[in-house]
Protein backbone atom coordinates (compact mmCIF):
# COMPACT_ATOMS: atom_id res chain seq x y z
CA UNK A 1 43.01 18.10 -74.07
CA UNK A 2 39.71 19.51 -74.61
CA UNK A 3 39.23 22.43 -76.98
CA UNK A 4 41.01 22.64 -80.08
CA UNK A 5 40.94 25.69 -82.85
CA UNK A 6 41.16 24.35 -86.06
CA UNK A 7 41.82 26.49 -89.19
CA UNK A 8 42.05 26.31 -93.01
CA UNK A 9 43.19 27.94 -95.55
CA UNK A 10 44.20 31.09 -94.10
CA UNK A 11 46.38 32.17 -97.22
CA UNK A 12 48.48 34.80 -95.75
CA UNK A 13 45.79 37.17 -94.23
CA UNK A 14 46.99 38.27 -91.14
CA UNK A 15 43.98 40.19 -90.51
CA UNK A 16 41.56 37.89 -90.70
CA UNK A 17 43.53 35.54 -88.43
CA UNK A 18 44.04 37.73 -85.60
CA UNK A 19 40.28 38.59 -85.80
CA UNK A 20 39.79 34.42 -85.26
CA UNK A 21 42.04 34.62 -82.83
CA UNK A 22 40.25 37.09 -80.97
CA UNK A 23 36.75 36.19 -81.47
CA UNK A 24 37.36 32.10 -80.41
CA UNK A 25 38.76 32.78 -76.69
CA UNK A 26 40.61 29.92 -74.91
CA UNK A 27 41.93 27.01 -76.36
CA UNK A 28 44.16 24.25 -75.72
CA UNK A 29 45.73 23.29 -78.99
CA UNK A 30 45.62 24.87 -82.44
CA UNK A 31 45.37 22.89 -85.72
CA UNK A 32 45.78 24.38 -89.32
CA UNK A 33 44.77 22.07 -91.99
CA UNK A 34 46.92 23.82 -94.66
CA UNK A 35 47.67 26.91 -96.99
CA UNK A 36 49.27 28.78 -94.85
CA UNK A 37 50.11 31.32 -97.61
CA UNK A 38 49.65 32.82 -101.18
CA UNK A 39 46.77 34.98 -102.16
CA UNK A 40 47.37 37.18 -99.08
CA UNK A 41 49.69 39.68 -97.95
CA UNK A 42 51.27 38.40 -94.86
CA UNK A 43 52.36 34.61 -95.67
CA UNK A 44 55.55 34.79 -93.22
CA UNK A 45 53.73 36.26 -89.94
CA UNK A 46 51.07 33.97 -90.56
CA UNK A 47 54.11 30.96 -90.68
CA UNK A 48 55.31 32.48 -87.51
CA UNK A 49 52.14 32.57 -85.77
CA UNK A 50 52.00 28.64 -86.64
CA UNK A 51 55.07 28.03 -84.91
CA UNK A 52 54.77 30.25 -82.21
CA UNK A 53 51.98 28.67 -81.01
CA UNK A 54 53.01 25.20 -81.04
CA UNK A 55 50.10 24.36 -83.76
CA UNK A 56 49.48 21.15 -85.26
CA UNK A 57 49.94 21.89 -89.08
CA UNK A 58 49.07 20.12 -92.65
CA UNK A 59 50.40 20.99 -96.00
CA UNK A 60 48.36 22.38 -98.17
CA UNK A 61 48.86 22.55 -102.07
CA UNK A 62 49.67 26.14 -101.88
CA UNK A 63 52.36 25.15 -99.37
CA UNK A 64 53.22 22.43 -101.12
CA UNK A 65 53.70 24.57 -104.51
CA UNK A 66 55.78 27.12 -102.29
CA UNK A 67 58.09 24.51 -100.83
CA UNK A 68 59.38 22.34 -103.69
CA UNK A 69 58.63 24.73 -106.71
CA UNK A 70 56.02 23.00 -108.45
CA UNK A 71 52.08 23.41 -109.62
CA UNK A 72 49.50 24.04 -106.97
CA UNK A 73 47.04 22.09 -109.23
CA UNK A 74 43.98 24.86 -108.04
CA UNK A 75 40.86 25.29 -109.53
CA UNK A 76 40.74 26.51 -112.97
CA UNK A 77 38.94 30.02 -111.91
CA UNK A 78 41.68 30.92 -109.33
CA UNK A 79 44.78 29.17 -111.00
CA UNK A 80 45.88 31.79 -113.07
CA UNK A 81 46.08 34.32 -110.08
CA UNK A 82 47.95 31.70 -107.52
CA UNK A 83 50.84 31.12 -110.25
CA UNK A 84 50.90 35.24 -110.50
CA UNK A 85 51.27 35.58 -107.07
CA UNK A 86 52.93 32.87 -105.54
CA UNK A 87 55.99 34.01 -108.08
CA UNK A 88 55.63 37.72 -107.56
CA UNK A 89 54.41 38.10 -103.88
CA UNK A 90 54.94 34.82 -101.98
CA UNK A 91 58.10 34.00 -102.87
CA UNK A 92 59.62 37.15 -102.50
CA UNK A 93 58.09 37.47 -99.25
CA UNK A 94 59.17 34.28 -97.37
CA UNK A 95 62.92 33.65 -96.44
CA UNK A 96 64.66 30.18 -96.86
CA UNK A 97 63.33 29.22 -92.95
CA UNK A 98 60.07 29.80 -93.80
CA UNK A 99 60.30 27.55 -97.21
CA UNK A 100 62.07 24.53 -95.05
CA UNK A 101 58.71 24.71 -92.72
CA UNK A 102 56.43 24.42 -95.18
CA UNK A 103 58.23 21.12 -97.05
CA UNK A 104 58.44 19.62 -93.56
CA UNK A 105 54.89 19.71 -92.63
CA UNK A 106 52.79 16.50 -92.72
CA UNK A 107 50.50 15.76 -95.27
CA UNK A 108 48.46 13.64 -93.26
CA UNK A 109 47.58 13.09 -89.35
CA UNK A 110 45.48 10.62 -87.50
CA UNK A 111 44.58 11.55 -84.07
CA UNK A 112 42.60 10.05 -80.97
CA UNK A 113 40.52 12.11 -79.30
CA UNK A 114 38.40 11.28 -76.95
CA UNK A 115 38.70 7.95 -77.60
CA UNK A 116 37.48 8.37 -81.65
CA UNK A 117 40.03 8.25 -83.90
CA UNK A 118 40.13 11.38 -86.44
CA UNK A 119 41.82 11.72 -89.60
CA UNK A 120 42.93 15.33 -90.48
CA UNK A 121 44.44 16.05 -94.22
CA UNK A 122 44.22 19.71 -96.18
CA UNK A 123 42.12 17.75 -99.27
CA UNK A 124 40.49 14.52 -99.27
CA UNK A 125 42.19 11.63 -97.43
CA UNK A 126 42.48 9.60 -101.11
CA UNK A 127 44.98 12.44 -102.26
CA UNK A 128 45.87 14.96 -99.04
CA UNK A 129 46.85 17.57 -101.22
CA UNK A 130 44.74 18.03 -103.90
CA UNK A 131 41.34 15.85 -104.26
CA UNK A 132 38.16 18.34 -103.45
CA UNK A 133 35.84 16.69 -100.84
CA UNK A 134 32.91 18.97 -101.57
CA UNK A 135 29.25 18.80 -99.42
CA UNK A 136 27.16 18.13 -102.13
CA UNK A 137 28.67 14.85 -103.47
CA UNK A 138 27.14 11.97 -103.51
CA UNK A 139 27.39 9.68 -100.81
CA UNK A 140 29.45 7.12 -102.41
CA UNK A 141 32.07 9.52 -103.81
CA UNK A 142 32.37 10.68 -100.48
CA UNK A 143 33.22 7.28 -99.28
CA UNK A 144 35.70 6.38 -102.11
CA UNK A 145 37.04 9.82 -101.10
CA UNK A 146 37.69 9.60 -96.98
CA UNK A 147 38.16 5.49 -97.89
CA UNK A 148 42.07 6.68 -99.73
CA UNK A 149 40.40 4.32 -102.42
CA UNK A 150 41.11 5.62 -106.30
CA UNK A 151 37.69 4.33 -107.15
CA UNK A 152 35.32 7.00 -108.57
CA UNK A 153 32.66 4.60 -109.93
CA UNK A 154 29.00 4.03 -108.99
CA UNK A 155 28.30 1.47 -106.48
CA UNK A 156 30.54 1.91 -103.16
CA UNK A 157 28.88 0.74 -100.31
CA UNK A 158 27.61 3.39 -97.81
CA UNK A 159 28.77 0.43 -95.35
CA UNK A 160 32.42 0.66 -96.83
CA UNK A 161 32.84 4.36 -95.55
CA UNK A 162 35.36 4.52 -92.69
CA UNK A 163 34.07 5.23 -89.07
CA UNK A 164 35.51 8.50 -87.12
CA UNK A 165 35.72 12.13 -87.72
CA UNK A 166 37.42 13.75 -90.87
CA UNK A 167 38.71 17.25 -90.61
CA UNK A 168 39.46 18.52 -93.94
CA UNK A 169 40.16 22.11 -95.80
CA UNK A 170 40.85 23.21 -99.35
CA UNK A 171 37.28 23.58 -100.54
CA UNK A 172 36.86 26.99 -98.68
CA UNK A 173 33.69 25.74 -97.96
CA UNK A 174 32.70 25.23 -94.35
CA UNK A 175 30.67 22.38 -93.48
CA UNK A 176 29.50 19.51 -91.21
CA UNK A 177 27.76 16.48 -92.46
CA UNK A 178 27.63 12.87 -91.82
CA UNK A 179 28.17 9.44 -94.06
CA UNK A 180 27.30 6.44 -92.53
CA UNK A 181 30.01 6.34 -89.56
CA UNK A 182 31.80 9.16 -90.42
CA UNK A 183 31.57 12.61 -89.53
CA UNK A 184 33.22 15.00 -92.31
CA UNK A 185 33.71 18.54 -91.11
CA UNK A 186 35.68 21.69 -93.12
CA UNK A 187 36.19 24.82 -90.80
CA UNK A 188 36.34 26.73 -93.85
CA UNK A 189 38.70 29.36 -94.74
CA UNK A 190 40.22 31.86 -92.70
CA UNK A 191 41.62 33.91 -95.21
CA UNK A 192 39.85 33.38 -98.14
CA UNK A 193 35.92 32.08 -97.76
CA UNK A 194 34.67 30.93 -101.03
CA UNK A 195 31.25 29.85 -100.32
CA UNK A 196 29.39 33.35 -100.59
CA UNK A 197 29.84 34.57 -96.65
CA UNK A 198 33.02 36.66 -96.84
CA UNK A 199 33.91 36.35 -93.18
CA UNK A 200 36.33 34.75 -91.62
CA UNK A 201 35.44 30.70 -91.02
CA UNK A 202 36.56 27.76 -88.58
CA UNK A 203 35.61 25.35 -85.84
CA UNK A 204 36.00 24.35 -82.14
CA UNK A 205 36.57 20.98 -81.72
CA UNK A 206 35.74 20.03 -78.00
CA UNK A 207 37.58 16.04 -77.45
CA UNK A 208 36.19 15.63 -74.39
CA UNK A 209 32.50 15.91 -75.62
CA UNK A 210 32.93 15.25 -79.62
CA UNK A 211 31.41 18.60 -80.32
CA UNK A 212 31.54 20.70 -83.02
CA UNK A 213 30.92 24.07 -83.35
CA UNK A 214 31.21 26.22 -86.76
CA UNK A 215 31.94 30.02 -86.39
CA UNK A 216 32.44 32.98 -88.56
CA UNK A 217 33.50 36.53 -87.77
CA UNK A 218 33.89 39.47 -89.54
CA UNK A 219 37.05 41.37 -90.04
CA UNK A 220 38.54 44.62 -92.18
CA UNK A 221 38.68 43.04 -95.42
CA UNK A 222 39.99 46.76 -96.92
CA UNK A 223 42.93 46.51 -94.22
CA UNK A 224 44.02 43.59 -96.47
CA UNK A 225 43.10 44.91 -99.74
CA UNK A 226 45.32 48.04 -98.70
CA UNK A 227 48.36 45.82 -97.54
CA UNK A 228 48.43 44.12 -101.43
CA UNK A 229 48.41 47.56 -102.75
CA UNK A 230 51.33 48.36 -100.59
CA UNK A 231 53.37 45.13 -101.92
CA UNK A 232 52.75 46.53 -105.64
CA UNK A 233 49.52 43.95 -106.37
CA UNK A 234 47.29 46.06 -109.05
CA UNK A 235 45.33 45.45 -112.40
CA UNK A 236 43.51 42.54 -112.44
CA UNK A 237 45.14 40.42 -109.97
CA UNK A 238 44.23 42.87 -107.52
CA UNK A 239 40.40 43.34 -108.15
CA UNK A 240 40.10 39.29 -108.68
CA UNK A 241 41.15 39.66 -105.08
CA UNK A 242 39.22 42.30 -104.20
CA UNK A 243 36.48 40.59 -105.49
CA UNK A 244 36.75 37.39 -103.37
CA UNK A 245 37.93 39.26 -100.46
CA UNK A 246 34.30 41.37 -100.95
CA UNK A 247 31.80 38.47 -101.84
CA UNK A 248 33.20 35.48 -100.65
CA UNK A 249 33.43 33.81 -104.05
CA UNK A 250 34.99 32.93 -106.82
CA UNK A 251 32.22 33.35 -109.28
CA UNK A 252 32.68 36.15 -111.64
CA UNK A 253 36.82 36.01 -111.90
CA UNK A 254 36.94 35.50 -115.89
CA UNK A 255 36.86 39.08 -116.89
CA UNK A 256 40.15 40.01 -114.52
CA UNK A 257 41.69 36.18 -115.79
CA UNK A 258 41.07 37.74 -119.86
CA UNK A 259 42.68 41.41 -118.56
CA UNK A 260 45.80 39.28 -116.78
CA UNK A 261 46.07 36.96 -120.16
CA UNK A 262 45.75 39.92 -122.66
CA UNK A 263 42.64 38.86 -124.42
């Protein structure tokens, strides 16, 4: 094996996924780490292109919340949209195969490639489906994070972070930094980029070489926004999408969360 496509997050957006698919040319394996679906408009041809290309697949929360009917535990500025459209849109959209596929899926992989052994999870490795691992924490709460320790206290060891390469989602954030031995890397989101570039993120991971390259690519963002209009999405659960869809962020959601709550 030598080139592997590895996506997050992709949240039902068909669109943006077959403008990845496009714009990253050959590769030997794919590998999705999680959230296959909610948000977007396509959850069950996104689950299809999963399985129709043999791809290597975590659980993600949002899977996780489709599968066995429970919270998705989100961030606060997005949570009141996911429960809105995971039990309006989702659900309606996804047939009984589709909901058996997403409980099956692993919630956490450990790989050797090229001879370095890599962890791959949807959140943190301490809690695979919902701890954030975010780029601008402090070194030692990114060890206790990658460690699967529960300690969030001052005074972990930089030398107590794990050696190898971590391949984590959920953040929406895409990134590549280093801790000590470890190598943390987030394709970013696919579907849904949250950290101000609206295009569509991920990564090539070469095994051979240990390389790492980040990529984004632009796609038809009012394609999508025109397919939730077609499924009946409007008011403010569609402009809180149209708004992340547009800038690539979450920031600014509370006046659409007050129209969806009444207030």
């Amino acid at each position: 094996m030598a080139r592997v496509l590895v996506l997050s997050d992709i949240h039902g957006n068909l669109d943006a996924l077959d403008r990845v698919i496009e714009d990253s040319g050959k590769w030997d394996e794919v590998v999705v780490l999680g959230d296959l679906v909610d948000y977007g408009p396509s959850p069950g041809e996104v689950i299809d292109f999963a399985r129709s290309v043999g791809a290597l697949v975590l659980r993600g929360n949002h899977d996780h919340a489709v599968a066995y009917g429970v919270d998705c535990r989100c961030g606060e500025a997005t949570h009141w949209l996911s429960v809105w459209f995971r039990e309006n849109v989702t659900l309606r959209l996804l047939g009984e195969g589709d909901i058996r596929y997403l409980a099956s899926l692993p919630t956490k992989v450990v790989k050797n490639w090229g001879g370095m052994t890599t962890v791959l999870t949807h959140a943190a490795p301490s809690n695979p489906l919902y701890a954030y691992l975010y780029p601008w924490l402090a070194e030692e709460e990114v060890c206790s994070l990658l460690s699967g320790s529960s300690l969030r206290i001052e005074g972990v060891a930089r030398d107590d972070c794990p050696e190898g390469m971590f391949l984590v989602g959920h953040t929406h954030i895409q990134f590549y930094k280093t801790v000590n031995g470890a190598k943390i890397v987030n394709p970013g989101s696919v579907g849904q980029p949250r950290d101000g570039d609206p295009r569509a993120s991920y990564m090539i991971l070469d095994t051979d070489r240990g390389t790492v390259v980040l990529r984004r690519v632009k796609y038809d963002v009012q394609q999508v926004i025109a397919r939730l209009e077609g499924l009946g999405v409007t008011g403010p659960y569609l402009e809180a999408l149209r708004h992340i869809l547009t800038f690539g962020t979450t920031r600014g959601l509370e006046e659409y969360a007050r129209k969806a709550s009444g207030i």
